[in-house]
N, C-alpha and C. Protein backbone atom coordinates (compact mmCIF):
# COMPACT_ATOMS: atom_id res chain seq x y z
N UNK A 1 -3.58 4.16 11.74
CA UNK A 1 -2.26 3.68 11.46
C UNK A 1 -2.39 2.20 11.26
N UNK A 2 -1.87 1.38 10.56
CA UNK A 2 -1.03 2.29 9.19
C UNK A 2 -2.00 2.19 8.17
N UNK A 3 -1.54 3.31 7.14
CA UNK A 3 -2.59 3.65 6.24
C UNK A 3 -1.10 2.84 4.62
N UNK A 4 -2.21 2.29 3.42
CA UNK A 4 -1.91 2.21 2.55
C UNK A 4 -2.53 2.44 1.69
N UNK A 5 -1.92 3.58 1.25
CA UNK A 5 -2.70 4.04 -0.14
C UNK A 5 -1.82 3.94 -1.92
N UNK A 6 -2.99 3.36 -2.60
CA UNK A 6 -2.30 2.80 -4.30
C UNK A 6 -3.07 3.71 -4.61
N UNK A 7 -2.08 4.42 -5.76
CA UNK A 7 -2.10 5.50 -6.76
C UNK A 7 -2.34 4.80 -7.80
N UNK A 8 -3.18 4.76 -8.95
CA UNK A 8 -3.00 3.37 -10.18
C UNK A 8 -3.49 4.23 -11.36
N UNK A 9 -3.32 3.79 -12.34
CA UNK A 9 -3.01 4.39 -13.74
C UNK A 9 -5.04 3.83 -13.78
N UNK A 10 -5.72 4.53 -15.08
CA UNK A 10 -6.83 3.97 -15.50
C UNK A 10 -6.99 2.38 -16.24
N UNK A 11 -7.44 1.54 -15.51
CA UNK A 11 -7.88 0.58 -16.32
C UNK A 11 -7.27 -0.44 -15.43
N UNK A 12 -6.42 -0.16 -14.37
CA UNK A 12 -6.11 -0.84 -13.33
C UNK A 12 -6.93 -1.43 -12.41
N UNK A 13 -7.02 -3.07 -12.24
CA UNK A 13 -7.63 -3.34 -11.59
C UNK A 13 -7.76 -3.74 -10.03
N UNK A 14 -7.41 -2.39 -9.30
CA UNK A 14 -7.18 -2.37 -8.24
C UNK A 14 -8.37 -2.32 -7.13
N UNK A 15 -8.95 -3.37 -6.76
CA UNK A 15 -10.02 -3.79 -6.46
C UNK A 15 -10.49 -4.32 -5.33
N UNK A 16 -11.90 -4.54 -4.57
CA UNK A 16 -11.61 -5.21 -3.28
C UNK A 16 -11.15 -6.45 -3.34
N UNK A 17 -10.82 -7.39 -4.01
CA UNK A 17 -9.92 -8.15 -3.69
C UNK A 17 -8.27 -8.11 -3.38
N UNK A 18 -7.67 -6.95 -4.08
CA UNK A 18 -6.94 -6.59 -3.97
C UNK A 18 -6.23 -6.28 -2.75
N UNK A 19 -7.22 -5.23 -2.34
CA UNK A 19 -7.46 -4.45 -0.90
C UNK A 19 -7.63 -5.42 0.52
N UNK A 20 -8.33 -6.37 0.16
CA UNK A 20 -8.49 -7.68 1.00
C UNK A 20 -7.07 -8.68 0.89
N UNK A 21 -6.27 -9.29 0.23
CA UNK A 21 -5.15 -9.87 0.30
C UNK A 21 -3.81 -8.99 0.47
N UNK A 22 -3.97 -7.28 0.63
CA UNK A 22 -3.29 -6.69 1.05
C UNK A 22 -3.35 -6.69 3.02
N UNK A 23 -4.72 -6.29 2.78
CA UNK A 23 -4.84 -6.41 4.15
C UNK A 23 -4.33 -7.74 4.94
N UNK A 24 -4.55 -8.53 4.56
CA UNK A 24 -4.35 -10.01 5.23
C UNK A 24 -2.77 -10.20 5.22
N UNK A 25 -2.30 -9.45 3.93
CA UNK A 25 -0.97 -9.89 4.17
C UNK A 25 -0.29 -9.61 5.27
N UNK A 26 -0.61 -8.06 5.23
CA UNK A 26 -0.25 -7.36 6.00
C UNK A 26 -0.35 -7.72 7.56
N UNK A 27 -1.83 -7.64 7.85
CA UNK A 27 -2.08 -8.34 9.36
C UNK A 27 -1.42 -9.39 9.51
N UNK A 28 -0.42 -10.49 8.85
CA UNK A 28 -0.16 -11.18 9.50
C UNK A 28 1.31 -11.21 9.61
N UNK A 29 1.65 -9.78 9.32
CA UNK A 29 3.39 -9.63 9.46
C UNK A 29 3.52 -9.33 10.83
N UNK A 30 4.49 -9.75 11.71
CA UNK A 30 4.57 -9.42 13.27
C UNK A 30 4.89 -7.94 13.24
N UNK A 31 5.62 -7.11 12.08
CA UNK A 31 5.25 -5.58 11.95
C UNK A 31 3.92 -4.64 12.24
N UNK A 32 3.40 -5.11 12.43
CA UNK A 32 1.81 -4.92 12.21
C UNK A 32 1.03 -5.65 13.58
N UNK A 33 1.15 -5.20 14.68
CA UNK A 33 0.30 -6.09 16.05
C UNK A 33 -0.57 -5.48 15.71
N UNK A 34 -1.27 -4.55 15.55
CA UNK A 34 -2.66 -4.37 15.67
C UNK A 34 -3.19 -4.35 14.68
N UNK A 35 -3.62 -5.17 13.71
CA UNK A 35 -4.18 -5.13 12.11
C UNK A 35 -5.65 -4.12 12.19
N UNK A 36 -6.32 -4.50 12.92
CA UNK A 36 -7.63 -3.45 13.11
C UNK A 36 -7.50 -2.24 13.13
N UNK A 37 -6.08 -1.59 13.49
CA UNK A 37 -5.99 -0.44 12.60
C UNK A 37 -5.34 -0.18 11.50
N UNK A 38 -5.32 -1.30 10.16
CA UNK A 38 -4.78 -0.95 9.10
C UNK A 38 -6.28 -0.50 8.50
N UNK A 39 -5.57 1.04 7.46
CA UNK A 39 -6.85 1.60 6.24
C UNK A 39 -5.79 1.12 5.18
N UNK A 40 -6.59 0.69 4.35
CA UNK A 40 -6.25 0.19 3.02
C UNK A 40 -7.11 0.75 1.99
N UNK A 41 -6.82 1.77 0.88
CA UNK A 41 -7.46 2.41 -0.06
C UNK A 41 -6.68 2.54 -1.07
N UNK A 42 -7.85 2.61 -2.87
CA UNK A 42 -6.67 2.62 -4.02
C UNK A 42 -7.91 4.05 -4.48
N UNK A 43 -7.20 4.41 -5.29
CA UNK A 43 -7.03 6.43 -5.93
C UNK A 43 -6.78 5.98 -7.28
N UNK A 44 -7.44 5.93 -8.35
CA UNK A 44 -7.36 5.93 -9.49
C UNK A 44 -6.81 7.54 -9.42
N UNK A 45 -5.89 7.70 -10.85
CA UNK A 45 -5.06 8.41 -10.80
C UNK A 45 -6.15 9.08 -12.46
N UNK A 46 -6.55 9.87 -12.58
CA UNK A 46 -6.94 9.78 -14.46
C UNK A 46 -6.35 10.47 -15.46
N UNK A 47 -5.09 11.56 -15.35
CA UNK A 47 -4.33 11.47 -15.83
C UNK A 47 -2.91 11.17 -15.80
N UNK A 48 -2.22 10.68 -16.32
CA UNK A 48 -0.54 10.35 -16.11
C UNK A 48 -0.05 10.30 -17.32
N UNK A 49 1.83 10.12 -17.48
CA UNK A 49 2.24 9.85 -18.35
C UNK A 49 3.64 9.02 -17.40
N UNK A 50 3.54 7.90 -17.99
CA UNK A 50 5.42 7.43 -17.56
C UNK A 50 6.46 7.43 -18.04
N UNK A 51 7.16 6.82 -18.17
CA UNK A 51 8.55 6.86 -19.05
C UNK A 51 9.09 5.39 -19.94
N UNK A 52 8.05 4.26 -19.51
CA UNK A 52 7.89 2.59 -19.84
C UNK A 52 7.00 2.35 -20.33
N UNK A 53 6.79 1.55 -21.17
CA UNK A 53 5.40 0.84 -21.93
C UNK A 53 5.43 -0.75 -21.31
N UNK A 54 3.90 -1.04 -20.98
CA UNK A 54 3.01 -0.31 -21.21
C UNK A 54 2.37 1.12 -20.38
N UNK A 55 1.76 2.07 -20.38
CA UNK A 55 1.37 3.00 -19.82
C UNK A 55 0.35 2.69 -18.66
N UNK A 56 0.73 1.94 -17.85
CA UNK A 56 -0.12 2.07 -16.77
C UNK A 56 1.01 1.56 -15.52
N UNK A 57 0.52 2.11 -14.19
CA UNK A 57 1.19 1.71 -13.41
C UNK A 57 0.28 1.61 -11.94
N UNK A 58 0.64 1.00 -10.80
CA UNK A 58 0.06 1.29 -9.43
C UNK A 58 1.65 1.40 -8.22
N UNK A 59 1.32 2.52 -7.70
CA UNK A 59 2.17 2.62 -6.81
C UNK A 59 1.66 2.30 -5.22
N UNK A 60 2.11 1.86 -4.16
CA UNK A 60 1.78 1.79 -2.96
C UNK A 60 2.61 2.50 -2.08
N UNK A 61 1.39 3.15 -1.32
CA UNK A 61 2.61 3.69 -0.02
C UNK A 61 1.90 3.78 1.01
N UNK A 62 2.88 2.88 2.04
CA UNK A 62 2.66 2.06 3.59
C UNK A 62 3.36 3.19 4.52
N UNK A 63 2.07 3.98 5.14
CA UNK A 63 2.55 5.18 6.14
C UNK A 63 2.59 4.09 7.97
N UNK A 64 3.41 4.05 8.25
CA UNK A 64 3.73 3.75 9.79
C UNK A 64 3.73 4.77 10.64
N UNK A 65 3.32 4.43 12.05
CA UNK A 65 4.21 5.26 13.22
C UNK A 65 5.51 4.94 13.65
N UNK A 66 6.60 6.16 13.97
CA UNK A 66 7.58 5.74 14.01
C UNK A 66 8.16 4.74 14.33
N UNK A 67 9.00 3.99 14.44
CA UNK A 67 10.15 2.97 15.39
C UNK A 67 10.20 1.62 14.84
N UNK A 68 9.75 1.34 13.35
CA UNK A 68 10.29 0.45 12.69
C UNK A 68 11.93 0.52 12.10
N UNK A 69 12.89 -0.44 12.35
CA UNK A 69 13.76 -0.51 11.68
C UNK A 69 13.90 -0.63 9.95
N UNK A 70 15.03 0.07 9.23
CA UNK A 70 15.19 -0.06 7.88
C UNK A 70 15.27 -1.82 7.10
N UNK A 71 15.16 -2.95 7.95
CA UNK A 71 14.81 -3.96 7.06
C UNK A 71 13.28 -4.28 7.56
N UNK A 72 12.84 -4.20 8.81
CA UNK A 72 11.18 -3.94 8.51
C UNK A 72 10.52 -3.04 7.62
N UNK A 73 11.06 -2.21 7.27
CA UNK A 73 10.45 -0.94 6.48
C UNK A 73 10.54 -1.97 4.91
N UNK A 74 11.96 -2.52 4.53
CA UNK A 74 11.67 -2.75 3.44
C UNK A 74 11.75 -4.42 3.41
N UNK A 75 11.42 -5.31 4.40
CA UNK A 75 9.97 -6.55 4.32
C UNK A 75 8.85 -5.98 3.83
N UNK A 76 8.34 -5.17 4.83
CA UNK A 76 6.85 -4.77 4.77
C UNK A 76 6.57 -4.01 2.82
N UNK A 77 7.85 -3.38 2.44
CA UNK A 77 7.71 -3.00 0.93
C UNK A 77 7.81 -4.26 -0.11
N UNK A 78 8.39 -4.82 0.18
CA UNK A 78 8.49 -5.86 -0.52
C UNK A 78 7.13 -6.66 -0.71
N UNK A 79 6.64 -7.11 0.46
CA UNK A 79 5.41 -7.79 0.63
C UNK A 79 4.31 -7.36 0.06
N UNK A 80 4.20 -5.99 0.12
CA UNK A 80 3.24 -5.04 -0.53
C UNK A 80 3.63 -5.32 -2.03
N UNK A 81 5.00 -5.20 -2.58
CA UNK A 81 5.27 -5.24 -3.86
C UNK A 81 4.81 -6.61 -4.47
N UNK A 82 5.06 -7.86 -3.72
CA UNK A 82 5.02 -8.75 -4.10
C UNK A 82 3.28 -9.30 -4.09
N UNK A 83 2.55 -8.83 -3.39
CA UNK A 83 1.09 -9.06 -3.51
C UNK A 83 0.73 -8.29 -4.93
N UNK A 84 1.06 -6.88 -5.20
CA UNK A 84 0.56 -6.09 -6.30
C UNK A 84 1.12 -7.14 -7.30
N UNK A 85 2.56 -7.53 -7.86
CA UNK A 85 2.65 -7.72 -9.11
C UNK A 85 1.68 -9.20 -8.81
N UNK A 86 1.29 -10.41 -8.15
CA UNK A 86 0.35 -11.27 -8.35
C UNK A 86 -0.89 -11.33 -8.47
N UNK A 87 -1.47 -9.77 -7.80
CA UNK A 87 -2.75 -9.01 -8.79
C UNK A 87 -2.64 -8.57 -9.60
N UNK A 88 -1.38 -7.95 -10.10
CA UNK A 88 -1.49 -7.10 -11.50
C UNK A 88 -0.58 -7.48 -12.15
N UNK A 89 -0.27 -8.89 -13.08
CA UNK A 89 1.05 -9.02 -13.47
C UNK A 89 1.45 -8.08 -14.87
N UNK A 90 0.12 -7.24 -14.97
CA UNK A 90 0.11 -6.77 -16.53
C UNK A 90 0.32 -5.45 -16.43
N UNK A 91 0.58 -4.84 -15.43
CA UNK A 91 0.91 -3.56 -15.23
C UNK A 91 1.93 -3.14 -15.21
N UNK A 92 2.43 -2.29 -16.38
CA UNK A 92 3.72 -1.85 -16.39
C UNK A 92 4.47 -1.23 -15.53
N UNK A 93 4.27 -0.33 -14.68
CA UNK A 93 5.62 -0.34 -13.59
C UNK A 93 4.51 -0.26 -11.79
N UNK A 94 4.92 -1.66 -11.19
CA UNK A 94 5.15 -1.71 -9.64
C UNK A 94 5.66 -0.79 -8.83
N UNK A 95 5.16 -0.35 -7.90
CA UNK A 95 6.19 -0.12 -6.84
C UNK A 95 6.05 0.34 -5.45
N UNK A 96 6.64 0.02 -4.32
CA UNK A 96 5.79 0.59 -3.14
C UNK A 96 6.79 0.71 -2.30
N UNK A 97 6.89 1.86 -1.17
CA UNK A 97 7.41 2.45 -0.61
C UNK A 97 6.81 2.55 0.94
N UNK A 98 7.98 2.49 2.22
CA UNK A 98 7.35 3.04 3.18
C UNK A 98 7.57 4.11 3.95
N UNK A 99 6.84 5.10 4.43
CA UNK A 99 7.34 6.20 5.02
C UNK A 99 6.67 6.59 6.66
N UNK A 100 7.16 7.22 7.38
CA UNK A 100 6.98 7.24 8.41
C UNK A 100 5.78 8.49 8.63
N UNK A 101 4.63 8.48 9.67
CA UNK A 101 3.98 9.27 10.12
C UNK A 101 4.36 10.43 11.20
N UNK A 102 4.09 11.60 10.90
CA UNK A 102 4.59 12.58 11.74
C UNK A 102 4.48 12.49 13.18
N UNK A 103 4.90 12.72 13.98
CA UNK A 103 4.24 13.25 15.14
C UNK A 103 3.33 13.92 15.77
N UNK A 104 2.67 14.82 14.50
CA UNK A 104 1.70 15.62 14.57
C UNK A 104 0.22 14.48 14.45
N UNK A 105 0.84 13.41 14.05
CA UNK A 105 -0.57 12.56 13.45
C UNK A 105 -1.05 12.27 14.70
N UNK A 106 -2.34 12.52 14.20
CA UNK A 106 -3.65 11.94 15.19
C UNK A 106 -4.99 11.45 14.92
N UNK A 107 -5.55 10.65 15.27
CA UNK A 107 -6.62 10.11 14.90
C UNK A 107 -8.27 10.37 15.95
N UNK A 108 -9.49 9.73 15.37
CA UNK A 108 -10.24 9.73 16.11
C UNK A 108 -11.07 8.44 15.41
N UNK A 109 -11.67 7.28 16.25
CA UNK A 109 -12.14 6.28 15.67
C UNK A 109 -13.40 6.08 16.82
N UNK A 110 -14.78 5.73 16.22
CA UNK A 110 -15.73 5.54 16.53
C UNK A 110 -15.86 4.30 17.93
N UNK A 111 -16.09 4.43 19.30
CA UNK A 111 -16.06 3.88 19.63
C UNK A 111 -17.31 2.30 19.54
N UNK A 112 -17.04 1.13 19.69
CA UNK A 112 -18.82 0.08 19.08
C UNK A 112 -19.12 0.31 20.29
């Protein structure tokens, strides 16, 4: 927790730098106390079609554990939004969303 994963059209350059000034952003929102467990990953998408030109897009979506309030939910979207369009100003449609993790979620992480 929390996991962010970008969906991105081909030719998108969604990259470890990307992935790195997401992360950072992120770790340093007081939403976020424990940054060492943010995963940050992008999913080239290889086929799509949208409804805007140009034809490419990256979407983000910021999974939490419950008990954030609805204007933390959409800081933390925004922030995400606002890092993507200054990596990608050429990508036709932005957008990122946050949604909550089940209760069922569980993890297991390597102890050092």
């Amino acid at each position: 927790m929390p996991h962010l994963t970008i969906v991105h059209s081909r030719g998108v350059p969604a990259d470890q730098a990307l992935c790195n000034t997401l992360f950072d952003a992120l770790a340093a929102h007081p939403a976020i106390p424990h940054p060492e467990s943010l995963k940050i990953r992008t999913l080239p998408c290889p086929h799509h079609r949208i409804g805007t030109e140009p034809q490419s897009f990256a979407h983000a979506q910021l999974a939490l554990l419950p008990g954030r309030d609805d204007g933390t939910k959409a800081a933390l979207s925004a922030l995400v939004l606002e890092v993507l369009d200054r990596h990608l100003p050429e990508v036709g449609s932005l957008s990122a969303d946050v949604s909550e993790l089940s209760a069922a979620y569980v993890k297991r992480v390597l102890d050092d």
